[in-house]
Protein backbone atom coordinates (compact mmCIF):
# COMPACT_ATOMS: atom_id res chain seq x y z
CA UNK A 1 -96.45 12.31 115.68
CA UNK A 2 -100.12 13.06 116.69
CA UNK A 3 -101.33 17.10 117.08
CA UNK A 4 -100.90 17.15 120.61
CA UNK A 5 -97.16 16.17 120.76
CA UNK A 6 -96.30 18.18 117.45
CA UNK A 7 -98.14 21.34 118.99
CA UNK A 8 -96.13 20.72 122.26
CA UNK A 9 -93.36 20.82 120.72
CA UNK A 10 -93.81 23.75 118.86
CA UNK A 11 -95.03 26.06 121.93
CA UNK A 12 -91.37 24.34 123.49
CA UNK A 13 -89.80 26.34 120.74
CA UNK A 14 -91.68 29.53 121.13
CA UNK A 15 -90.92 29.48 124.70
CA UNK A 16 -87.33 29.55 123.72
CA UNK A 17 -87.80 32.29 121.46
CA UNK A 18 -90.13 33.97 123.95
CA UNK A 19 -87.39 34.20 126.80
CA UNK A 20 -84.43 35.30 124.06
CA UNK A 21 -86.35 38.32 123.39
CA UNK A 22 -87.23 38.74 126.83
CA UNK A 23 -83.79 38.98 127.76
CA UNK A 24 -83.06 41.60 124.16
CA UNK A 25 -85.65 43.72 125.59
CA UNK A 26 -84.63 43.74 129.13
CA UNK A 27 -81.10 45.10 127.20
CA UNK A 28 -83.01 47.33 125.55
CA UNK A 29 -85.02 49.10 128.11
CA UNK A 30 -81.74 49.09 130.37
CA UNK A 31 -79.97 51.12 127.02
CA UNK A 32 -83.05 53.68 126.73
CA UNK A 33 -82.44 54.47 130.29
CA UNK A 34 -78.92 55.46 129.89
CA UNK A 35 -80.16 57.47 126.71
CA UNK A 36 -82.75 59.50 129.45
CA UNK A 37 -79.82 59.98 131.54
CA UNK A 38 -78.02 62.13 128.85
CA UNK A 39 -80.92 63.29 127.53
CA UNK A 40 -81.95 64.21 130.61
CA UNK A 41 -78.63 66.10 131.73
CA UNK A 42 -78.87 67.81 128.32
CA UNK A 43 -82.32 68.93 128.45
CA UNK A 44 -83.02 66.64 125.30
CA UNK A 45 -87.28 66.01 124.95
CA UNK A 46 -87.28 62.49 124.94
CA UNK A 47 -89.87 62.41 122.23
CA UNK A 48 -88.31 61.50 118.63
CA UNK A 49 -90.77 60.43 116.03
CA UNK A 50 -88.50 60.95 113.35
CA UNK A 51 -86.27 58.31 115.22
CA UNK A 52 -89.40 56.02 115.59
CA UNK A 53 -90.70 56.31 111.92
CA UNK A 54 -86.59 55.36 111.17
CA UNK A 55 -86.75 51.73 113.07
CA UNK A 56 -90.44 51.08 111.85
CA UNK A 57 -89.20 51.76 108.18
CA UNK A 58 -85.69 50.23 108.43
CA UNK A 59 -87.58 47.07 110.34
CA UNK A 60 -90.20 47.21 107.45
CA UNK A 61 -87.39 46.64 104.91
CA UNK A 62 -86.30 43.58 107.11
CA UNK A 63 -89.26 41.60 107.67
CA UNK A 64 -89.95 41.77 103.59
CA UNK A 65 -93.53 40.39 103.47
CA UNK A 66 -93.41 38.48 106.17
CA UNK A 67 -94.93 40.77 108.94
CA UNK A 68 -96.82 43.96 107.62
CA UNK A 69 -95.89 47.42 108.23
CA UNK A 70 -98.64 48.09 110.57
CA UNK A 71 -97.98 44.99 112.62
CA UNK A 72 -94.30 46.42 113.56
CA UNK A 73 -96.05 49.67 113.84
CA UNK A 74 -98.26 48.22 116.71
CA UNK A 75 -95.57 46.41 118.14
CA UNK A 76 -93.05 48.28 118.09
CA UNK A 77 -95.40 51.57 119.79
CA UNK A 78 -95.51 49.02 122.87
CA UNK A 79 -91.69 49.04 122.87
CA UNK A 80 -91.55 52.62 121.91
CA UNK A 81 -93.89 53.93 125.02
CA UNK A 82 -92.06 51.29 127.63
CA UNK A 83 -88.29 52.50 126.50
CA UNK A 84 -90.07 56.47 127.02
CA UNK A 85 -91.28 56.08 130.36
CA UNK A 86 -87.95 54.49 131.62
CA UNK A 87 -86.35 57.28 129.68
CA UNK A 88 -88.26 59.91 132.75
CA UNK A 89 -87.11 57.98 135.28
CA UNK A 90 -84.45 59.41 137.17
């Protein structure tokens, strides 16, 4: 199989992967707004780092060596600032 074909094939498979996590994260982001809701009717601050530094260190312990600390950091701030601005709207 030449590079072309092989590297065609493999951006085939990340496209697959690409629109499965699309579709966790849509489920996610839906879930964060029902956690605003109650947060919201129970004048709960929508801030919680101690909940944050939780996944990031649980996650951590998941990925082994495979994907640094600081790389689910950075990613998972992305996911963390999206799921806290649908948590204010109303």
């Amino acid at each position: 199989m030449d590079s072309n074909k092989k590297i065609n094939n493999l951006r085939k498979e990340i496209d697959k992967i690409d629109q499965k996590l699309m579709i966790l994260l849509l489920k996610r982001f839906s879930t964060t707004r029902e956690i605003g809701q109650i947060k919201a009717s129970n004048r709960i601050d929508i801030d919680d780092s101690d909940r944050e530094n939780q996944i990031i260190m649980y996650l951590s312990t998941k990925a082994n060596s495979d994907l640094k600390k600081e790389d689910i950091s950075d990613i998972f701030e992305l996911i963390f600032n999206i799921s806290k601005k649908n948590q204010k709207i109303k």
